[in-house]
Protein backbone atom coordinates (compact mmCIF):
# COMPACT_ATOMS: atom_id res chain seq x y z
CA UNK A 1 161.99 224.65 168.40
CA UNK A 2 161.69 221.35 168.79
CA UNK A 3 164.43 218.16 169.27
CA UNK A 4 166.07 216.93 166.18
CA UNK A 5 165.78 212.85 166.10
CA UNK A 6 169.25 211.38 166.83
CA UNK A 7 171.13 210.92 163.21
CA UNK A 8 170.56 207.52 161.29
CA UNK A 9 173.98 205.48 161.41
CA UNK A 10 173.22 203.02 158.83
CA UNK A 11 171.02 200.97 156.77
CA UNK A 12 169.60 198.17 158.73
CA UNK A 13 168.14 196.07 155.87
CA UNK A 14 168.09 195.66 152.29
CA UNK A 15 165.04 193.36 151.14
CA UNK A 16 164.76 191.56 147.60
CA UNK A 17 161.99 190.19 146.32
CA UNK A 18 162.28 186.30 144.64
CA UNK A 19 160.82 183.85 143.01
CA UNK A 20 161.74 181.32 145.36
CA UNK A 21 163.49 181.84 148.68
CA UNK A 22 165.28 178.07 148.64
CA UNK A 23 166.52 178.88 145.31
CA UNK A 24 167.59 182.54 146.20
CA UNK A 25 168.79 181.46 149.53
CA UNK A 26 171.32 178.19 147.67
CA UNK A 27 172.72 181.30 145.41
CA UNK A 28 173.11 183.37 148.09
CA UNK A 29 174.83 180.77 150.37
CA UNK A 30 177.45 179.82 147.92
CA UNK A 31 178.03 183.40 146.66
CA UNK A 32 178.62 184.75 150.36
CA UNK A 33 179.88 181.56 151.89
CA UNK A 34 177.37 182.09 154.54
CA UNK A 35 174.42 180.19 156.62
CA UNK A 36 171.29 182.16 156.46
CA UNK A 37 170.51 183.38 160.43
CA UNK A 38 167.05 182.52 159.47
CA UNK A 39 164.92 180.83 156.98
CA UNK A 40 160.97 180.17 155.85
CA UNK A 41 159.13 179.19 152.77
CA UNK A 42 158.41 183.33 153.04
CA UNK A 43 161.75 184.89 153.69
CA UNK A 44 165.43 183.95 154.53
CA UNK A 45 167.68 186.46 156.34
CA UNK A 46 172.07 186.64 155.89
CA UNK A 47 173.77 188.74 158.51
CA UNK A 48 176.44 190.71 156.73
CA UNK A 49 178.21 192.82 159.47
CA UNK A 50 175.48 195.14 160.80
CA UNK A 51 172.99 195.07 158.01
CA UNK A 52 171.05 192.27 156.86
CA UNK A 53 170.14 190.65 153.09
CA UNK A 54 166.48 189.66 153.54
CA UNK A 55 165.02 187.85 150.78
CA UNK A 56 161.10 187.89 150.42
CA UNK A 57 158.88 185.56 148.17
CA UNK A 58 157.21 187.70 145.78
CA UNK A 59 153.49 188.16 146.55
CA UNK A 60 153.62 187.50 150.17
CA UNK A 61 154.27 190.73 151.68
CA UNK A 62 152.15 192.89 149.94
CA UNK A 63 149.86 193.00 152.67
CA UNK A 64 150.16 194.19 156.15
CA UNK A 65 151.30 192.31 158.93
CA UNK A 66 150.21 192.10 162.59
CA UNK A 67 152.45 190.73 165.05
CA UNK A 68 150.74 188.36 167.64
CA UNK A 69 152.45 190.61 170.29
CA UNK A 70 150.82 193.39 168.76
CA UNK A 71 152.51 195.88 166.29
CA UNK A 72 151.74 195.57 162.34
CA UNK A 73 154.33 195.39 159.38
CA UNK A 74 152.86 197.54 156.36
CA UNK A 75 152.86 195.67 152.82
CA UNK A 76 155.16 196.18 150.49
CA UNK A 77 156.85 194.99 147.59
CA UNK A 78 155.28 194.87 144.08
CA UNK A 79 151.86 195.76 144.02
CA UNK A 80 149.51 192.91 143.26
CA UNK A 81 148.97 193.74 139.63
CA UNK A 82 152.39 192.73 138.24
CA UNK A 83 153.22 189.78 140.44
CA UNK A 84 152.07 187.38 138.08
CA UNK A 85 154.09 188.44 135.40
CA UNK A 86 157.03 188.68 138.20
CA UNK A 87 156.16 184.86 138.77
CA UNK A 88 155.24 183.68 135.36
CA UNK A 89 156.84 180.44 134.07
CA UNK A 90 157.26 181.88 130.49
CA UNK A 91 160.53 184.10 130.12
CA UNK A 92 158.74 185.94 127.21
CA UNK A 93 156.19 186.61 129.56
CA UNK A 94 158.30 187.63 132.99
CA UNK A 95 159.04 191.02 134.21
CA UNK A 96 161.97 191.74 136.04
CA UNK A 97 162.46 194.10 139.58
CA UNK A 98 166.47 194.56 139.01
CA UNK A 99 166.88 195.65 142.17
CA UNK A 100 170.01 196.78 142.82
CA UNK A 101 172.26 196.50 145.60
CA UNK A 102 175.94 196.73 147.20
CA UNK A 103 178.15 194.81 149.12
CA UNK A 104 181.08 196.81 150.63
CA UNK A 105 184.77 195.69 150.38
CA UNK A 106 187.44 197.61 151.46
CA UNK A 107 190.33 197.99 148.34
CA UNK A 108 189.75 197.51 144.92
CA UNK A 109 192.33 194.27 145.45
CA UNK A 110 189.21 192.89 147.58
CA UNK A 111 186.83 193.36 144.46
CA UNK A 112 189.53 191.70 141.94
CA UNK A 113 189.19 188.30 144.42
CA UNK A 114 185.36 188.51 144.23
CA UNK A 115 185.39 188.98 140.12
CA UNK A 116 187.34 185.78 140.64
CA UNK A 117 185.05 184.22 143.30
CA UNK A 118 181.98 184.93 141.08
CA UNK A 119 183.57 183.93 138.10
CA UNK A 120 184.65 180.41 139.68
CA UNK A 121 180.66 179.65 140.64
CA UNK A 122 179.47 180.87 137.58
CA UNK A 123 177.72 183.85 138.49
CA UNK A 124 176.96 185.96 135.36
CA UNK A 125 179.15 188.88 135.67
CA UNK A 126 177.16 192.18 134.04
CA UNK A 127 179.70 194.86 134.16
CA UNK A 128 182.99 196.17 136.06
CA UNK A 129 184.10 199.34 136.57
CA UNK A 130 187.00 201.83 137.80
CA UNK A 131 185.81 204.48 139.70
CA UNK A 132 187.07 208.89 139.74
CA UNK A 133 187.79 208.36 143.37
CA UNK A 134 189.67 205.46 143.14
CA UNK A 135 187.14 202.91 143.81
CA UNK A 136 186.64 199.60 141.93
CA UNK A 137 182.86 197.61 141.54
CA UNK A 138 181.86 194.45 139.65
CA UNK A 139 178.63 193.48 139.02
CA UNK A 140 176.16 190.64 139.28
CA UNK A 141 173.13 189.21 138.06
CA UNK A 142 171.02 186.83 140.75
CA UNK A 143 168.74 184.28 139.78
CA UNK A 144 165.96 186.79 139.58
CA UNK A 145 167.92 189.25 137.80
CA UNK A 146 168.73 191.33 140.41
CA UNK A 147 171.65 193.47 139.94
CA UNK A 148 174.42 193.13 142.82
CA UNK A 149 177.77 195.05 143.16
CA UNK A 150 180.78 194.40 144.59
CA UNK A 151 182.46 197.58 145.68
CA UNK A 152 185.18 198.95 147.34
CA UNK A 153 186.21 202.46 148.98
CA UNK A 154 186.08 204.93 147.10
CA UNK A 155 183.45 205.26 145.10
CA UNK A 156 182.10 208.05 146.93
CA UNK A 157 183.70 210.84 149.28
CA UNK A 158 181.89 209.38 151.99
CA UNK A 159 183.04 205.56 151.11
């Protein structure tokens, strides 16, 4: 029988796709309070404890990537076909990702202060809820209309 790989201990990175990283990356900076720990007209990258936010630009990561060192990236992100309509200009016309995505707080007293914090900048808040297990999470829309959460322990056994 053969090894078993050691056990994953987290998630590393969560990627969203954007319509424009500077854009992305001035919501993301006042909404976090944060410097990005890197930044390029095709990605931006905010440390948050030991995973990262990476933002992509929409359309330039669909195809593979070989490191100069050697190595190569896959593509991914929205296949080709519907990145126009992800970029288009007309809001009649766009089509959304809505990725979704959450930050972790510790106490539902930690979400109530970033309900406030949002609400102070702006940020359109999309929903709120009380969790079984005694969790609390608020939601978020981006400028891309990504959906981002705010949540604290307990929302699952696990967290």
């Amino acid at each position: 029988m053969a090894a078993q790989p050691p056990p994953i201990s987290h998630i590393l990175e969560t990627c969203l796709y954007v319509r424009d990283v500077g854009a992305s990356v001035d919501f993301y900076k006042s909404v976090l309070n944060s410097a990005p720990f890197m930044q390029s007209p095709r990605m931006a990258g905010f440390s948050l404890g030991s995973t990262t936010l990476l933002l992509f630009q929409l359309g330039v990561t669909s195809k593979g990537f070989v490191a100069p060192k050697g190595g190569t990236i896959p593509g991914h992100g929205p296949s080709e076909s519907i990145i126009s309509s992800l970029l288009s200009d007309n809001p009649g016309d766009r089509t959304h990702l809505k990725q979704h995505f959450c930050f972790a707080v510790g106490s539902p007293a930690d979400v109530t202060q970033w309900d406030a914090h949002l609400q102070k900048l702006g940020v359109p808040v999309t929903g709120r809820i009380d969790w079984d297990l005694g969790g609390k999470s608020i939601y978020f829309a981006d400028p891309d209309g990504h959906v981002g959460e705010v949540g604290s322990r307990g929302i699952w056994k696990h967290y």
